[in-house]
C-alpha atoms as a PDB file:
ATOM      1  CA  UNK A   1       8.018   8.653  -1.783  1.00  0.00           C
ATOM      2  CA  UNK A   2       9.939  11.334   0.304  1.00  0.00           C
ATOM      3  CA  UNK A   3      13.033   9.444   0.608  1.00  0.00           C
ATOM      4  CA  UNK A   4      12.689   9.443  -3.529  1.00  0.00           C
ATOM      5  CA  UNK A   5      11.697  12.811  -3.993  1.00  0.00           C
ATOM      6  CA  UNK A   6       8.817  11.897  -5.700  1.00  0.00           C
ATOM      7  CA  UNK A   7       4.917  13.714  -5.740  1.00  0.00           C
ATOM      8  CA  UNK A   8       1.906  11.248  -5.263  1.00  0.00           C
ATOM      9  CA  UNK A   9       0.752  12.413  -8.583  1.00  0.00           C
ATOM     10  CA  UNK A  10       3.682  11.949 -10.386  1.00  0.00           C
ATOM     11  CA  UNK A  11       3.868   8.585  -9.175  1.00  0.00           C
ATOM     12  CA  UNK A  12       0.087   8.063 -10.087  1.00  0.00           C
ATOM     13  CA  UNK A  13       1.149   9.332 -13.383  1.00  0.00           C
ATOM     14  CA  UNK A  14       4.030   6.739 -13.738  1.00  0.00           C
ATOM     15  CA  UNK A  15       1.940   3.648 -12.565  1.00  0.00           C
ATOM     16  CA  UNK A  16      -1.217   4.674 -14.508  1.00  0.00           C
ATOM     17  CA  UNK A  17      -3.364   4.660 -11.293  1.00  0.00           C
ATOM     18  CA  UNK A  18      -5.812   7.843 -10.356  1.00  0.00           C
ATOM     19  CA  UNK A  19      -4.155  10.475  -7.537  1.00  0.00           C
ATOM     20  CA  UNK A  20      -7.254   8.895  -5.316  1.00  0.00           C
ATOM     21  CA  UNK A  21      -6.655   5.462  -5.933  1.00  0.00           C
ATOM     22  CA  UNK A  22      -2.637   6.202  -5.018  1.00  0.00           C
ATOM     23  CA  UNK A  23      -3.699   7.710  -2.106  1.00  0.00           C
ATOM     24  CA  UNK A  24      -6.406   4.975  -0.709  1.00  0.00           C
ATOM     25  CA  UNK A  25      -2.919   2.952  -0.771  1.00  0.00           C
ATOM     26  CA  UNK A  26      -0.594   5.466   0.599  1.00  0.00           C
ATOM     27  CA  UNK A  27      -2.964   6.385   3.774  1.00  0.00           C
ATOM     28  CA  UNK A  28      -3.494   2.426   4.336  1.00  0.00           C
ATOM     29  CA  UNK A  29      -7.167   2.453   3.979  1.00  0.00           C
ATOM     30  CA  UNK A  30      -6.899   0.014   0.805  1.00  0.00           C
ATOM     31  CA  UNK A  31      -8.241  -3.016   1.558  1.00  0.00           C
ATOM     32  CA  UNK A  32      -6.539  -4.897  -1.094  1.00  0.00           C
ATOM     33  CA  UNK A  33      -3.820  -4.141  -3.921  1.00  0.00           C
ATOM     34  CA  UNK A  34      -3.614  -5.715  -7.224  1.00  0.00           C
ATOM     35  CA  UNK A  35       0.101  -7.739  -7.780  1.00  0.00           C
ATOM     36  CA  UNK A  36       0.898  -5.864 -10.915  1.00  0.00           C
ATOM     37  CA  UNK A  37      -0.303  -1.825  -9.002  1.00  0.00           C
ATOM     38  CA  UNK A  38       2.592  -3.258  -6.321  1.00  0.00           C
ATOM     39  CA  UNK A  39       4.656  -4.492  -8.637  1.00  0.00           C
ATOM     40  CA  UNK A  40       4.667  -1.026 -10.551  1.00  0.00           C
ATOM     41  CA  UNK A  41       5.264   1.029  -7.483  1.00  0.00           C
ATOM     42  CA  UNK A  42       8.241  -1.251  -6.371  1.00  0.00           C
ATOM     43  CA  UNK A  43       9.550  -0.675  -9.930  1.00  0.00           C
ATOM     44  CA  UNK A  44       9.235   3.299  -9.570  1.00  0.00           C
ATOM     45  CA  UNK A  45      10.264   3.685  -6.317  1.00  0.00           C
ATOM     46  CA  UNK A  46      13.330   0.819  -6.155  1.00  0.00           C
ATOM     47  CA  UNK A  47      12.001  -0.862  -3.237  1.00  0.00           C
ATOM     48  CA  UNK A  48      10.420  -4.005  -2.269  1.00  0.00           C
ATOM     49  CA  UNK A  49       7.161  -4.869  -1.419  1.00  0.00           C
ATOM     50  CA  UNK A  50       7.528  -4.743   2.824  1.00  0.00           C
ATOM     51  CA  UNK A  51       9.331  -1.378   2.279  1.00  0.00           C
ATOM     52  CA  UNK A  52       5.204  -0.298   1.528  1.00  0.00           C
ATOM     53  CA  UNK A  53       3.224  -2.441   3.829  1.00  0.00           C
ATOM     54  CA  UNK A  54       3.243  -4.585   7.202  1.00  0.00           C
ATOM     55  CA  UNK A  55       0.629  -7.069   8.513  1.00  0.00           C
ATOM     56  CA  UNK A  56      -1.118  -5.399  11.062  1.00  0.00           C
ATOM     57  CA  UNK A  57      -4.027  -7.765  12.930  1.00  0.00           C
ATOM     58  CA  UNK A  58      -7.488  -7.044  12.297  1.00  0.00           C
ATOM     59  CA  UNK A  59      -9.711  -6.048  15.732  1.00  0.00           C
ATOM     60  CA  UNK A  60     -11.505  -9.021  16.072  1.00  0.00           C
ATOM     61  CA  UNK A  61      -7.544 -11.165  16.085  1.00  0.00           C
ATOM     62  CA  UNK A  62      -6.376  -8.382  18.883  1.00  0.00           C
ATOM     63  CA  UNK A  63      -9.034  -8.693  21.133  1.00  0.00           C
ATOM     64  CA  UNK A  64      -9.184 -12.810  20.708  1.00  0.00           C
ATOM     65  CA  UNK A  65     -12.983 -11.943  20.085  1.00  0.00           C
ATOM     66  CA  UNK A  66     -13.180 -14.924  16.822  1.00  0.00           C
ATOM     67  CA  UNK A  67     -11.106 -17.626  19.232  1.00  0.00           C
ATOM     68  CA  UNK A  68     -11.853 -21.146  19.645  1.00  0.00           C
ATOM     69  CA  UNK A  69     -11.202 -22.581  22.843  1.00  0.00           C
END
């Protein structure tokens, strides 16, 4: 959004999404994202999809704790 030069709410506005719900995303506390929110954003913002998120592990897969031996 910086590299854009482009307000949370005005990209809220764009996508038709609350500032809240943008924000959830933008902080990476949303725990999921509907196809057609990310396709929006990628559409406003001209980038792709990876350019937004990255696969980070969940606690239990870092610390082996759900393993099978």
């Amino acid at each position: 959004m910086a590299d854009r030069k482009i307000a949370l709410n005005e990209l809220a506005r764009r996508i038709g999404l609350t500032d809240s719900n943008l924000s959830i995303f933008k902080t990476g506390k949303a725990k999921a994202v509907r196809m057609s929110t990310l396709e929006a954003i990628c559409r406003e913002l001209h980038c792709q999809p990876g350019d937004l998120m990255e696969y980070q592990p969940a606690s239990a897969e870092v610390t082996g704790a759900n393993d099978e031996e």
